[in-house]
PDB file of N, CA and C in Angstrom:
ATOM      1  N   UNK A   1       9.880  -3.341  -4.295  1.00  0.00           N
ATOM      2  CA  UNK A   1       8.484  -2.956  -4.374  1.00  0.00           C
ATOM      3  C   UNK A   1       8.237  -1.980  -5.519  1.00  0.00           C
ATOM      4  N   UNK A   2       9.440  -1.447  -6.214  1.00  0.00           N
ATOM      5  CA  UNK A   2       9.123  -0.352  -7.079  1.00  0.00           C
ATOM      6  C   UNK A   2       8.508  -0.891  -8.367  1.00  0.00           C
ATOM      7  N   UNK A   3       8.908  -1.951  -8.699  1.00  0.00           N
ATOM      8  CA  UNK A   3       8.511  -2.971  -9.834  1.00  0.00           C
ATOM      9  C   UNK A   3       6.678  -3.224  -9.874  1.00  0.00           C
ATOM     10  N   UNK A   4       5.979  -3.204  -8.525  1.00  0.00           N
ATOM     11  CA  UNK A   4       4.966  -3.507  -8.257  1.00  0.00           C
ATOM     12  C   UNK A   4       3.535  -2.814  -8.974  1.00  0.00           C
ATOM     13  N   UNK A   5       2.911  -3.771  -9.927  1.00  0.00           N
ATOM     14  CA  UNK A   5       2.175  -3.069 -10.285  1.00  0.00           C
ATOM     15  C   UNK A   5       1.019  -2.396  -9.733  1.00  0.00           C
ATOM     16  N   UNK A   6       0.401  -2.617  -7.985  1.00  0.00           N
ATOM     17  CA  UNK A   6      -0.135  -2.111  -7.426  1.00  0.00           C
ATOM     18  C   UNK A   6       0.313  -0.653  -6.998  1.00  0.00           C
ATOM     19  N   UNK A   7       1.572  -0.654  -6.289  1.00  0.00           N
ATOM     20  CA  UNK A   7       2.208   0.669  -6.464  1.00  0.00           C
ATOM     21  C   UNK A   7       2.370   1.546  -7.396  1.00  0.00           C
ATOM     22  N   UNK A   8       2.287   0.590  -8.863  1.00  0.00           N
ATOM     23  CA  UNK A   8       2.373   2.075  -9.831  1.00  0.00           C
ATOM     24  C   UNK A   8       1.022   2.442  -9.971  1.00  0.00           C
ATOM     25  N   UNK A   9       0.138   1.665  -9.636  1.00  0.00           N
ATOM     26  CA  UNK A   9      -1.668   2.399  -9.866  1.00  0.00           C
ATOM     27  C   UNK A   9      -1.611   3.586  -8.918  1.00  0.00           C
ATOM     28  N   UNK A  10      -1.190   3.013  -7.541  1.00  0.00           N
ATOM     29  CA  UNK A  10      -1.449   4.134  -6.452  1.00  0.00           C
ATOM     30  C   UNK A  10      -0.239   5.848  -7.116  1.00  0.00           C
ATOM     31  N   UNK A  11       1.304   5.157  -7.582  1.00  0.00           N
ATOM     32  CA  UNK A  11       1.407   6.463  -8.005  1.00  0.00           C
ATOM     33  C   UNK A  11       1.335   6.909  -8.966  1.00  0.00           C
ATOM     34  N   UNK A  12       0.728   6.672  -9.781  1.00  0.00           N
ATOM     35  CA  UNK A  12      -0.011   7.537 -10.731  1.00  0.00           C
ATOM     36  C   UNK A  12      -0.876   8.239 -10.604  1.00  0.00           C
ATOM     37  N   UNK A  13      -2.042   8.359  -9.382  1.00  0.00           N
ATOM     38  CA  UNK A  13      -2.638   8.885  -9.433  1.00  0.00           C
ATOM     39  C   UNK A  13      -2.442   9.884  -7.909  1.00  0.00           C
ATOM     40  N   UNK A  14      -1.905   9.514  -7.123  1.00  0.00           N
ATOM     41  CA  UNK A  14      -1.457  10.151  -5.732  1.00  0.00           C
ATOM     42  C   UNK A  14      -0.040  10.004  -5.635  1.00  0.00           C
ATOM     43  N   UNK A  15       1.249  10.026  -6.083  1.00  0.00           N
ATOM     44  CA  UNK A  15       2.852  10.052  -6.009  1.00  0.00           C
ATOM     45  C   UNK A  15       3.166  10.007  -4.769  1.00  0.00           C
ATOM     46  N   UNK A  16       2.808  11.418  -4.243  1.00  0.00           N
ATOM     47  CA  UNK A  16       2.654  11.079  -2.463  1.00  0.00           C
ATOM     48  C   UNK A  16       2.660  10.367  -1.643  1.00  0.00           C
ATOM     49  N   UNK A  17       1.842   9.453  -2.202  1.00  0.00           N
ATOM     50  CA  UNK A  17       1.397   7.870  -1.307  1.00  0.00           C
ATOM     51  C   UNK A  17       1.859   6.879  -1.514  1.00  0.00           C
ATOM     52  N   UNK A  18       2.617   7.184  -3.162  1.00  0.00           N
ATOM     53  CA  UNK A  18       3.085   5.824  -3.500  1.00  0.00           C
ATOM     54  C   UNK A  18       4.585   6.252  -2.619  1.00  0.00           C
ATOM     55  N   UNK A  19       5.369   7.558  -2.965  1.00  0.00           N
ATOM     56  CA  UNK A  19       6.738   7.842  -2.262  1.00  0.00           C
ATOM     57  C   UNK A  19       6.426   7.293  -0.871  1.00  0.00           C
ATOM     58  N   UNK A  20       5.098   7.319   0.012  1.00  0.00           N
ATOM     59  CA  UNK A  20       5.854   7.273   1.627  1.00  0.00           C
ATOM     60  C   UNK A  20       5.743   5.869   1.546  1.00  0.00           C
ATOM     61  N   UNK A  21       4.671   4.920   0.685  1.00  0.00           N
ATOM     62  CA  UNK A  21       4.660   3.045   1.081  1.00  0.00           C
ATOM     63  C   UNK A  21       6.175   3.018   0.482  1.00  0.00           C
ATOM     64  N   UNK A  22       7.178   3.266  -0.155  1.00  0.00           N
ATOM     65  CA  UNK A  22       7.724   2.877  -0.575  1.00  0.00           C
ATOM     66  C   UNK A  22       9.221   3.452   0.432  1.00  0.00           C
ATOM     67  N   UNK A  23       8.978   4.507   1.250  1.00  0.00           N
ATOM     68  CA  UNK A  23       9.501   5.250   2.135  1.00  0.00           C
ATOM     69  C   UNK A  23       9.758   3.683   3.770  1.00  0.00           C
ATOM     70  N   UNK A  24       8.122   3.256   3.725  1.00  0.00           N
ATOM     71  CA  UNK A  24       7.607   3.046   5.128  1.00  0.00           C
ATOM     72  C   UNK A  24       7.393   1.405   5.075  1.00  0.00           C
ATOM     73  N   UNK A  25       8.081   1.031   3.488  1.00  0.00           N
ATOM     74  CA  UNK A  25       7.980  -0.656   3.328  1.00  0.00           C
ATOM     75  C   UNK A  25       8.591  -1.528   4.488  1.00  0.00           C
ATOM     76  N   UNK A  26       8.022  -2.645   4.845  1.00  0.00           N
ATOM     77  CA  UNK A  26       8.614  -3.226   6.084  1.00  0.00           C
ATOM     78  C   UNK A  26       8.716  -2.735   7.040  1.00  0.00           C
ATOM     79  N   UNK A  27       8.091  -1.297   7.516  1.00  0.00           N
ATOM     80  CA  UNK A  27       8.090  -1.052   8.812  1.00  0.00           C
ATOM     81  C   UNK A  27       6.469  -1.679   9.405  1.00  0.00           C
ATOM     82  N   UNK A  28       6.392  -1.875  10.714  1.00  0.00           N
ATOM     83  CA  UNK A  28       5.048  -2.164  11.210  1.00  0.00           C
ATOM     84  C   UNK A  28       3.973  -1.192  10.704  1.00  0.00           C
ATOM     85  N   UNK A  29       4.488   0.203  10.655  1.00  0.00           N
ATOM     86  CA  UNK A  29       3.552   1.012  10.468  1.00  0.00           C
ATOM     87  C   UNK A  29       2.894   1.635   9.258  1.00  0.00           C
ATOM     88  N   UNK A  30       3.608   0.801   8.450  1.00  0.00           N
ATOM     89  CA  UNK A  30       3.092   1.599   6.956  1.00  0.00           C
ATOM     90  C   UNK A  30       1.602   0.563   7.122  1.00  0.00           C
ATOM     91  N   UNK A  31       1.116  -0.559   7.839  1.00  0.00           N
ATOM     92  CA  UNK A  31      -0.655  -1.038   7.941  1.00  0.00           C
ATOM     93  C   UNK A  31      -1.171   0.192   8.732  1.00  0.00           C
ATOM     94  N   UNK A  32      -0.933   0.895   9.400  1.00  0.00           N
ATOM     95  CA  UNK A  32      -1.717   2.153  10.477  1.00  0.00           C
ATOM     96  C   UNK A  32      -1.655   2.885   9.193  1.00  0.00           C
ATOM     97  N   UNK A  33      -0.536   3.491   8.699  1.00  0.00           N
ATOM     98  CA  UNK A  33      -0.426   4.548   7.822  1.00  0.00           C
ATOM     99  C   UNK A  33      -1.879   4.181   6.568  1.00  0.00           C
ATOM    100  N   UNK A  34      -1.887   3.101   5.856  1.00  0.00           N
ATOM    101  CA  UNK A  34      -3.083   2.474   4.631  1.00  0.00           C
ATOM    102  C   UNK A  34      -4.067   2.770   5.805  1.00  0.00           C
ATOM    103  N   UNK A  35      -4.295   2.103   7.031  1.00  0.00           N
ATOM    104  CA  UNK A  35      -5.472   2.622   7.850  1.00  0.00           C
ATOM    105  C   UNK A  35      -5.614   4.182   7.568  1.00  0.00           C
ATOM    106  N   UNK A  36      -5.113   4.800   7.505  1.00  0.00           N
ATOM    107  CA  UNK A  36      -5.133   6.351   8.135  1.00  0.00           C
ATOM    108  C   UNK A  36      -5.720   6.900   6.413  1.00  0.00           C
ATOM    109  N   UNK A  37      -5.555   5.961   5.434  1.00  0.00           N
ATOM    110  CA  UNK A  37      -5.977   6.529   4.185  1.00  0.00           C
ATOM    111  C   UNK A  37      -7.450   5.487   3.773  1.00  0.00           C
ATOM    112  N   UNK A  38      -7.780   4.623   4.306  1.00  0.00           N
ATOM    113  CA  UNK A  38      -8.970   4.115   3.855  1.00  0.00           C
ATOM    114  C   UNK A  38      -9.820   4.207   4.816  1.00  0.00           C
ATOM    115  N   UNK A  39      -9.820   4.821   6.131  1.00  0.00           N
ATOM    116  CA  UNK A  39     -11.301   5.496   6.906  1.00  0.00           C
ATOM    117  C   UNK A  39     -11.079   6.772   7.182  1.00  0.00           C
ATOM    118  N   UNK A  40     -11.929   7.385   6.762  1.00  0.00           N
ATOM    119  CA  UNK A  40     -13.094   8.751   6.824  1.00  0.00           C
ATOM    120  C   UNK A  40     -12.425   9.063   8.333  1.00  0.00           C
ATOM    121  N   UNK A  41     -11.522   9.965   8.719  1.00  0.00           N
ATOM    122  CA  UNK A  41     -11.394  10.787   9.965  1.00  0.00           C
ATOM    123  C   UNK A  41     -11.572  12.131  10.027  1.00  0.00           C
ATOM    124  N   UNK A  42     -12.302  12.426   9.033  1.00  0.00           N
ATOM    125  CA  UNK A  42     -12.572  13.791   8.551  1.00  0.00           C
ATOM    126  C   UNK A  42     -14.319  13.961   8.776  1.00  0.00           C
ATOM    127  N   UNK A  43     -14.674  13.510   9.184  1.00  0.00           N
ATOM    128  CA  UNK A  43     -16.034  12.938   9.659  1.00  0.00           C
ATOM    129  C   UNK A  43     -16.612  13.345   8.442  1.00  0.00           C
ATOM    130  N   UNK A  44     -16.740  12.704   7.252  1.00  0.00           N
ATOM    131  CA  UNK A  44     -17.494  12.564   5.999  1.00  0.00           C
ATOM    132  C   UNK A  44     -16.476  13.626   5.056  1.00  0.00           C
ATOM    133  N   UNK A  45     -15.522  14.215   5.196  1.00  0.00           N
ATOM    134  CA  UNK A  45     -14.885  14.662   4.293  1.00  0.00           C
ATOM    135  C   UNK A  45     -13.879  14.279   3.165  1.00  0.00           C
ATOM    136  N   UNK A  46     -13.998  13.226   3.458  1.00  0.00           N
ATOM    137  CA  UNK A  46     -12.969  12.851   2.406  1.00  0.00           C
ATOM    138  C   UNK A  46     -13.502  12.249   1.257  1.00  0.00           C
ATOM    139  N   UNK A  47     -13.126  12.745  -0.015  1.00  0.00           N
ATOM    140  CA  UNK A  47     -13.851  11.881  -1.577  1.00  0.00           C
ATOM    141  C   UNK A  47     -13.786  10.685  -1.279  1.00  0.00           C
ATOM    142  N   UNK A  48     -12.841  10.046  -0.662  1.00  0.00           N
ATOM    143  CA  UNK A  48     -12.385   8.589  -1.163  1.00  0.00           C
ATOM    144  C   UNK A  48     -11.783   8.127  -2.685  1.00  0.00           C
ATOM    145  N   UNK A  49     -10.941   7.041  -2.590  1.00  0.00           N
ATOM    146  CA  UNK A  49     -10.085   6.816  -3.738  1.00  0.00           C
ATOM    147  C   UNK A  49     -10.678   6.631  -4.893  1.00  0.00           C
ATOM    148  N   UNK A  50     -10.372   6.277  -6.176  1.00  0.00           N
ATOM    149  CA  UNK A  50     -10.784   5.675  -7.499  1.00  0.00           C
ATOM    150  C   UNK A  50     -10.776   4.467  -7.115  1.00  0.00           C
ATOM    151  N   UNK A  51     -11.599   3.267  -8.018  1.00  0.00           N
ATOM    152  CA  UNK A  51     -11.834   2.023  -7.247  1.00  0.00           C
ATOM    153  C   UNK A  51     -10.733   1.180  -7.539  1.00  0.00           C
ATOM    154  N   UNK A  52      -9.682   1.881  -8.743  1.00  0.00           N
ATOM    155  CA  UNK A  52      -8.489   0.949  -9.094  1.00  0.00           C
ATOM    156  C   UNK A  52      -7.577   1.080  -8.008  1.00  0.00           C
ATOM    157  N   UNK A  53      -7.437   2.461  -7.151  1.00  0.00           N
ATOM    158  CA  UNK A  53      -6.540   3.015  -6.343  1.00  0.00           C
ATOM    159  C   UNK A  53      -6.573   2.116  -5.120  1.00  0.00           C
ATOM    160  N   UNK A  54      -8.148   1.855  -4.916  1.00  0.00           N
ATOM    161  CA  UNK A  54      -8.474   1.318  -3.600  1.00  0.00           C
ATOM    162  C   UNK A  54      -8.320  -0.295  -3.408  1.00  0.00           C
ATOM    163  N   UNK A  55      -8.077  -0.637  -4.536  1.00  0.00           N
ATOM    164  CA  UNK A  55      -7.873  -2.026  -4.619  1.00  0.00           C
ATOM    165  C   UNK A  55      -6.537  -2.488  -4.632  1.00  0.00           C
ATOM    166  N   UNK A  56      -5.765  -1.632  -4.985  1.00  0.00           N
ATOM    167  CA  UNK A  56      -3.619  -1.332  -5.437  1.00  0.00           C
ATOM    168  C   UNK A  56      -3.836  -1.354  -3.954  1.00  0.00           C
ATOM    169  N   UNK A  57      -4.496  -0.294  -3.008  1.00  0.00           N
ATOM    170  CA  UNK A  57      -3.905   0.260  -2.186  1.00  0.00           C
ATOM    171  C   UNK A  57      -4.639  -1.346  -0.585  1.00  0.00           C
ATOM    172  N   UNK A  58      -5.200  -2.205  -1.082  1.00  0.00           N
ATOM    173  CA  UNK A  58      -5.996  -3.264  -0.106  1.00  0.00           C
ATOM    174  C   UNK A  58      -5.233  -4.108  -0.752  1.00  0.00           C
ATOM    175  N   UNK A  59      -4.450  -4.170  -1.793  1.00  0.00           N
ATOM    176  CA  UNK A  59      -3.555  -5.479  -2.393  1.00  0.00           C
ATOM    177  C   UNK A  59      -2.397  -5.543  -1.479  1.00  0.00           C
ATOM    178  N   UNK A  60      -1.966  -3.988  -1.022  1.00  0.00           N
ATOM    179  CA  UNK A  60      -0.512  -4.028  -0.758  1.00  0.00           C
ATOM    180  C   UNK A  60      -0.456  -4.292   0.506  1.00  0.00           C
ATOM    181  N   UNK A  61      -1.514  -3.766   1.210  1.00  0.00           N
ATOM    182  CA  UNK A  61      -1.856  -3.506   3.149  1.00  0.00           C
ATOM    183  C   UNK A  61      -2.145  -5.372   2.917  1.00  0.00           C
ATOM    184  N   UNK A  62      -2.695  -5.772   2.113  1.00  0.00           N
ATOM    185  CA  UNK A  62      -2.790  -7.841   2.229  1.00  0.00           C
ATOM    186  C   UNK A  62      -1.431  -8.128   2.261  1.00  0.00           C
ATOM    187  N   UNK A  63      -0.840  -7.585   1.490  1.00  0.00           N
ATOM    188  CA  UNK A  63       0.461  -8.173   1.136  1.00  0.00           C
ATOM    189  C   UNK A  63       1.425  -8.036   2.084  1.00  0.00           C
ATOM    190  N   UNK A  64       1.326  -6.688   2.532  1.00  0.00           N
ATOM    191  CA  UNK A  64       2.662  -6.517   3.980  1.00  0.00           C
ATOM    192  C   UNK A  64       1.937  -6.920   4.916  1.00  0.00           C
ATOM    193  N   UNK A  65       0.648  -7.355   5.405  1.00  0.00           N
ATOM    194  CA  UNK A  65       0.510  -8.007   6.599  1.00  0.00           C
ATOM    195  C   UNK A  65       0.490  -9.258   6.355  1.00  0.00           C
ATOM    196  N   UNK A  66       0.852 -10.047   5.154  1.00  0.00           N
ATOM    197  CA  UNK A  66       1.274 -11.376   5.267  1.00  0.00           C
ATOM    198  C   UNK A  66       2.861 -11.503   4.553  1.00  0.00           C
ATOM    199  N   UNK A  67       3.425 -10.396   4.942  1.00  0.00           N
ATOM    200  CA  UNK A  67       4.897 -10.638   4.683  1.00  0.00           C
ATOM    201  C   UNK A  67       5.861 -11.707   5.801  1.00  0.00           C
ATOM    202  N   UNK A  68       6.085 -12.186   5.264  1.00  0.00           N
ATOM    203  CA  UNK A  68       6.912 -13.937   5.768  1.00  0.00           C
ATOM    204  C   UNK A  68       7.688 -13.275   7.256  1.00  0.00           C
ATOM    205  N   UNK A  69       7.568 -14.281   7.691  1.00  0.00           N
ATOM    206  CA  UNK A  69       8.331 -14.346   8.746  1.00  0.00           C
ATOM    207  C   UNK A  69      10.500 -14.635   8.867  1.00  0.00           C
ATOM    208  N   UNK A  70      10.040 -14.648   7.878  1.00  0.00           N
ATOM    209  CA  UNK A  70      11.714 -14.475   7.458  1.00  0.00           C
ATOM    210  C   UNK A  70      12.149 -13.344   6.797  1.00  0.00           C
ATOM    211  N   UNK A  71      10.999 -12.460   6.437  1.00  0.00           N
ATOM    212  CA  UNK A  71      11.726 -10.885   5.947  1.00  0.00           C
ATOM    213  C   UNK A  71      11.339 -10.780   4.260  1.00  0.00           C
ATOM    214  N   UNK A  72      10.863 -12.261   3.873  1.00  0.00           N
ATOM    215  CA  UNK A  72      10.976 -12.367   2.594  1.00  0.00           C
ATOM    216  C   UNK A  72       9.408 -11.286   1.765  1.00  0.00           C
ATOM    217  N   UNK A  73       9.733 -10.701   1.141  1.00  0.00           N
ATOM    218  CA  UNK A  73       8.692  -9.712   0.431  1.00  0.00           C
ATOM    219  C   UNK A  73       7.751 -10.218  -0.849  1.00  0.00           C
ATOM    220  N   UNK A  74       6.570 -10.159  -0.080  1.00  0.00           N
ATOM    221  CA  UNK A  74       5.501 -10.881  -1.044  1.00  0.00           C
ATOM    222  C   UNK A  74       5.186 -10.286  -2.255  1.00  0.00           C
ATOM    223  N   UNK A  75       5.846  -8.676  -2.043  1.00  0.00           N
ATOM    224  CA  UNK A  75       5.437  -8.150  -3.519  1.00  0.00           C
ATOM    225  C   UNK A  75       6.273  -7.800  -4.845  1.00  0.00           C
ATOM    226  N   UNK A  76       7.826  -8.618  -3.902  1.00  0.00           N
ATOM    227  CA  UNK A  76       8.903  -8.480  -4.763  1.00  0.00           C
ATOM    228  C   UNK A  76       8.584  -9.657  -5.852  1.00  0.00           C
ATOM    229  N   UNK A  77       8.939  -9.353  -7.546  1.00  0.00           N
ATOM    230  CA  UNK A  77       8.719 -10.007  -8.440  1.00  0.00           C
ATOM    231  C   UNK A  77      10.172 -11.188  -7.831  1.00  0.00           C
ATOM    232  N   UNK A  78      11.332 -11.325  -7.333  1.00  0.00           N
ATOM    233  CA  UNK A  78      12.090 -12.171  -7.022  1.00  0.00           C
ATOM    234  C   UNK A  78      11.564 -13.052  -6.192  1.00  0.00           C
ATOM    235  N   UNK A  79      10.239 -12.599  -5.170  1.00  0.00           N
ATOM    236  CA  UNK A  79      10.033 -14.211  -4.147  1.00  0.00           C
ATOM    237  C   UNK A  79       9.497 -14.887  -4.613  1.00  0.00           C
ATOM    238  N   UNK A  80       9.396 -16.123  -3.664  1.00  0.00           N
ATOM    239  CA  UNK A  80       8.959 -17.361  -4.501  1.00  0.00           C
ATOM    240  C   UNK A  80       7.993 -17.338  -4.841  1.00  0.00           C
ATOM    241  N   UNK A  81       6.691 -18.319  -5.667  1.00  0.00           N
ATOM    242  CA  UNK A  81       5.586 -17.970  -5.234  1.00  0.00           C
ATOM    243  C   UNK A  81       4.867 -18.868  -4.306  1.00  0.00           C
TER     244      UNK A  81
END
């Protein structure tokens, strides 16, 4: 996933976020975790992302919830297409 050019948008501009998806890849929970960064639980406090960030960061939450049923990684430049 480090190769991924969605991940390098997100760390370039937040490192943080890109270290834990890359921490929390293939677990169930890194989709709760992208939840926990694209709605407002701050009841209107939060800026919200840059629109490149937010799109890296809805590419990747697409991508690991349609990661194969065999383990195979949709955002590795090695899978098929």
């Amino acid at each position: 996933m480090e190769n991924n050019p969605d991940l390098k948008v997100v760390n370039d501009s937040f490192p943080h976020i890109g270290k834990v998806l890359q921490q929390m890849w293939g677990a169930p929970e890194v989709i709760e975790y992208i939840d926990t960064l694209l709605y407002d639980t701050r009841d209107g406090g939060r800026q919200g992302f840059p629109r490149d960030v937010m799109a890296a960061l809805m590419n990747i939450y697409t991508a690991h919830a349609g990661k194969g049923a065999d383990g195979t990684d949709p955002l590795s430049r090695d899978a098929p297409p």
